[in-house]
N, C-alpha and C. Protein backbone atom coordinates (compact mmCIF):
# COMPACT_ATOMS: atom_id res chain seq x y z
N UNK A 1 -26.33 -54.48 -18.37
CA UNK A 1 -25.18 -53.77 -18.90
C UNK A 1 -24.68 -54.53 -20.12
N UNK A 2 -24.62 -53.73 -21.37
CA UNK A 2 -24.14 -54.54 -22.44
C UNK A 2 -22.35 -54.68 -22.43
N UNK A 3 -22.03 -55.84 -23.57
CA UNK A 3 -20.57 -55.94 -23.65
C UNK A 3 -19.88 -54.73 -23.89
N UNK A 4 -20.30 -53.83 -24.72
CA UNK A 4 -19.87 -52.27 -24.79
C UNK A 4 -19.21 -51.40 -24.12
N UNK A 5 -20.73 -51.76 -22.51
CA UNK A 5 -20.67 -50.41 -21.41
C UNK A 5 -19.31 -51.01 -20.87
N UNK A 6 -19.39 -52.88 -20.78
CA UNK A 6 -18.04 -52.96 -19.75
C UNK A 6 -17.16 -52.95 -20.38
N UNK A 7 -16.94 -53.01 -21.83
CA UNK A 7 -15.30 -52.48 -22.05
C UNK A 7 -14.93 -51.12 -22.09
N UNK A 8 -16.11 -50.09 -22.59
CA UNK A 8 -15.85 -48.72 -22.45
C UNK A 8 -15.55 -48.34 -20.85
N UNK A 9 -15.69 -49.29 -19.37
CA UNK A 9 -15.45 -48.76 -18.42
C UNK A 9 -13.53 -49.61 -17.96
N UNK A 10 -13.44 -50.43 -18.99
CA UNK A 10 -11.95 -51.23 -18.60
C UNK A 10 -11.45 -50.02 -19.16
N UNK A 11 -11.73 -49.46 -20.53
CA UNK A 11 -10.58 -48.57 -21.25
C UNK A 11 -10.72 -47.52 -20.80
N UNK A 12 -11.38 -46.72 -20.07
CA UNK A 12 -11.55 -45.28 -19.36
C UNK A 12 -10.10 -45.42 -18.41
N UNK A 13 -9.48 -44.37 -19.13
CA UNK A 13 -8.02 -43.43 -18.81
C UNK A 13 -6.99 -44.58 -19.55
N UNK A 14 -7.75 -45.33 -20.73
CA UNK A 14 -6.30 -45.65 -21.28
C UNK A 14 -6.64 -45.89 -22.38
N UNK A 15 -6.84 -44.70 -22.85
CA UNK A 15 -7.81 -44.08 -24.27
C UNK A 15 -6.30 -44.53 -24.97
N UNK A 16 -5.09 -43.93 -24.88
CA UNK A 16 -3.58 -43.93 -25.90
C UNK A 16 -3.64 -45.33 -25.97
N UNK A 17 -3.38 -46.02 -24.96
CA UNK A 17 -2.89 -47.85 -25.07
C UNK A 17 -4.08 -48.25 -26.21
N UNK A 18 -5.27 -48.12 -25.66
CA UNK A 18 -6.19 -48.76 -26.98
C UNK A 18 -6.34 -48.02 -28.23
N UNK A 19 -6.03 -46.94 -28.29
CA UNK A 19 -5.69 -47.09 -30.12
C UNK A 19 -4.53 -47.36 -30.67
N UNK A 20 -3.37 -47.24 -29.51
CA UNK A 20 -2.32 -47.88 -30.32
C UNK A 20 -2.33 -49.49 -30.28
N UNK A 21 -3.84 -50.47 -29.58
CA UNK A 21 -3.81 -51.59 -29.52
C UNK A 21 -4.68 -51.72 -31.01
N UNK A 22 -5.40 -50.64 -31.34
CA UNK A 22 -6.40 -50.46 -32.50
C UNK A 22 -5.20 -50.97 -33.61
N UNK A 23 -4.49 -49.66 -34.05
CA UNK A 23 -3.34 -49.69 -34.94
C UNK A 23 -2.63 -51.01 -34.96
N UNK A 24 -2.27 -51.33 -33.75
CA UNK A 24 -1.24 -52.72 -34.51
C UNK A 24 -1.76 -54.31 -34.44
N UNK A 25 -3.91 -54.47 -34.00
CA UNK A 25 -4.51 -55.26 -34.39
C UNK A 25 -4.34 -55.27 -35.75
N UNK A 26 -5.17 -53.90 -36.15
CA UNK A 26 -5.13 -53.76 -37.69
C UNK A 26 -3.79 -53.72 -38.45
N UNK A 27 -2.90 -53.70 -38.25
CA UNK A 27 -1.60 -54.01 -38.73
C UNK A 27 -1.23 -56.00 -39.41
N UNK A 28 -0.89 -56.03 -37.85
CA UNK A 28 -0.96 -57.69 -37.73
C UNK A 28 -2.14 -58.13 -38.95
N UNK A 29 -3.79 -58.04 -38.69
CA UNK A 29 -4.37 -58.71 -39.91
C UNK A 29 -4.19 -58.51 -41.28
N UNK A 30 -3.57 -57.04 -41.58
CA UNK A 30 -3.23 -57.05 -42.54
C UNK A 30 -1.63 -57.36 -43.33
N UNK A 31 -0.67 -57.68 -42.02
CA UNK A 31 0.11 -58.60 -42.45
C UNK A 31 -0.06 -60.20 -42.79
N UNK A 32 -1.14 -60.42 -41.32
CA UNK A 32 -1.28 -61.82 -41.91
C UNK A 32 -2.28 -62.83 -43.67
N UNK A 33 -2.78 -61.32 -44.00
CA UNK A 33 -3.71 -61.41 -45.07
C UNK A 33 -3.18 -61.05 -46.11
N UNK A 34 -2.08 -60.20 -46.28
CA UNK A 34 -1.28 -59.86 -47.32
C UNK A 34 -2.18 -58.28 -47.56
N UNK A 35 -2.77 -58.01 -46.77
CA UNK A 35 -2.99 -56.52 -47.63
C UNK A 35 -4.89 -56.92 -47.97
N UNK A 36 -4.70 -58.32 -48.32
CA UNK A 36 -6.26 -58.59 -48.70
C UNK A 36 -7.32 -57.80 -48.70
N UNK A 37 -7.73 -57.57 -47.11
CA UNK A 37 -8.57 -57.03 -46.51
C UNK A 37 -8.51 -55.61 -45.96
N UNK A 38 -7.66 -55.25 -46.52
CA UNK A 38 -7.35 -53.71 -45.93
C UNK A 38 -8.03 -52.61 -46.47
N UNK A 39 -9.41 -52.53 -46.52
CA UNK A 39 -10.68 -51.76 -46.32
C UNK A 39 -11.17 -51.91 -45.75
N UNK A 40 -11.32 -53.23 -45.50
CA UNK A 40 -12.37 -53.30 -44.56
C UNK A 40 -11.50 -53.34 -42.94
N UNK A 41 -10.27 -53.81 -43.13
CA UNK A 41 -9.34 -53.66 -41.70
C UNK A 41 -9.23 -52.03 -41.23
N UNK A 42 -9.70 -51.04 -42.37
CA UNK A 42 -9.22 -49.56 -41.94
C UNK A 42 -10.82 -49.20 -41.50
N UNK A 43 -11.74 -49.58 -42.32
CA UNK A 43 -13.12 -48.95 -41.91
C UNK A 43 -13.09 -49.65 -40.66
N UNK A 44 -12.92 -50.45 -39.90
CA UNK A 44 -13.41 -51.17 -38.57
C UNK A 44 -12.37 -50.54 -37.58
N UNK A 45 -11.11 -50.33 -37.74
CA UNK A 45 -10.14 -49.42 -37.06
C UNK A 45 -11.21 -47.85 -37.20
N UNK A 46 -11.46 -47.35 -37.99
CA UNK A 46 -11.89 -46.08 -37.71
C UNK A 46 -13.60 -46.49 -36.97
N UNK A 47 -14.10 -47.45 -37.46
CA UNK A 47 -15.45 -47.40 -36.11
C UNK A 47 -14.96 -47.28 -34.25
N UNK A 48 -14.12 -47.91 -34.60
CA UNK A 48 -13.34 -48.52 -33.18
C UNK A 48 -13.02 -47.14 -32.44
N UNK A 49 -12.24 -45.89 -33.12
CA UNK A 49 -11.63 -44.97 -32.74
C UNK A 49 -12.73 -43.91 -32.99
N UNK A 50 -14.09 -43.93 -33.57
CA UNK A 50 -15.23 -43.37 -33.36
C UNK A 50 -15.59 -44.03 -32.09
N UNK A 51 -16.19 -44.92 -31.70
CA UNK A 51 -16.36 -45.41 -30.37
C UNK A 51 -15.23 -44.71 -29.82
N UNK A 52 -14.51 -45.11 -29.72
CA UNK A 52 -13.87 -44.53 -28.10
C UNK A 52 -13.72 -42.80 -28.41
N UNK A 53 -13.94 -42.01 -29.51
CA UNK A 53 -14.05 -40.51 -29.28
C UNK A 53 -15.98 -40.38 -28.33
N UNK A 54 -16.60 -41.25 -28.98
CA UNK A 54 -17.48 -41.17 -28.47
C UNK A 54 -17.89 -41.20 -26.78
N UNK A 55 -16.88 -42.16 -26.15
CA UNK A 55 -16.63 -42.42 -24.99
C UNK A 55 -16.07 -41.44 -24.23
N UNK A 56 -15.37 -40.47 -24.95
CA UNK A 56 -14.30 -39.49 -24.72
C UNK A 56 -15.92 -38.15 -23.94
N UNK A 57 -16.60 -37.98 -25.07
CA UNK A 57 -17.45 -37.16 -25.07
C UNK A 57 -18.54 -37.46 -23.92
N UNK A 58 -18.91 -38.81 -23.75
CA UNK A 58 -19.78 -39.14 -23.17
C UNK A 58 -21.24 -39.29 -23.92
N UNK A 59 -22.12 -39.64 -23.59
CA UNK A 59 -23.69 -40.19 -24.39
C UNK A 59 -24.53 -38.72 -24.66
N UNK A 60 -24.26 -37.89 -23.43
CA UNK A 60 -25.06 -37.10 -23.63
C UNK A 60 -24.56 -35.47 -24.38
N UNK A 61 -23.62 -35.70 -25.13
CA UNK A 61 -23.17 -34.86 -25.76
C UNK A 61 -23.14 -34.81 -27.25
N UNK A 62 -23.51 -34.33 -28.18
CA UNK A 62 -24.05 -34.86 -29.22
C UNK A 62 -22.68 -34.64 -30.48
N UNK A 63 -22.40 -35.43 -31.64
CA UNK A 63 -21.29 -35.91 -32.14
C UNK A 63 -20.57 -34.55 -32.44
N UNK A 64 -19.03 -34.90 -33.12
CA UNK A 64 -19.03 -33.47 -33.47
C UNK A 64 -19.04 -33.35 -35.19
C-alpha cells in the first residue's frame, strides 16, 4: 500500500477539513515567503484538490 492509498483512506468523509487544511497550508507559505512562491504554492494546492476530486470519484471512473 503506497503513502497515497493511506492518506486517501485517513481523509475519506473529511473531504471539507482537508481543503480548507489545503487553503490555509498554502496561505501560511505564502505569508511566510512574502508572496515569493505563489505559483508554484497555487499549482500544488490545485494538484492536491485534483487528488482528492479524484478520490471523490474513485480509480475506476474516468476524469471529468
Amino acid at each position: 500500500m503506497s503513502m497515497m492509498d493511506k492518506i486517501k483512506g485517513l481523509l475519506k468523509g473529511h473531504e471539507e477539513q482537508a481543503g480548507k487544511g489545503i487553503d490555509k497550508g498554502g496561505d501560511y507559505v505564502d505569508q511566510r515567503t512574502q508572496d515569493k512562491y505563489s505559483g508554484q504554492v497555487d499549482t500544488a494546492q490545485q494538484r492536491l484538490r485534483d487528488e482528492m476530486d479524484s478520490m471523490d470519484r474513485g480509480q475506476d471512473e474516468p476524469p471529468r
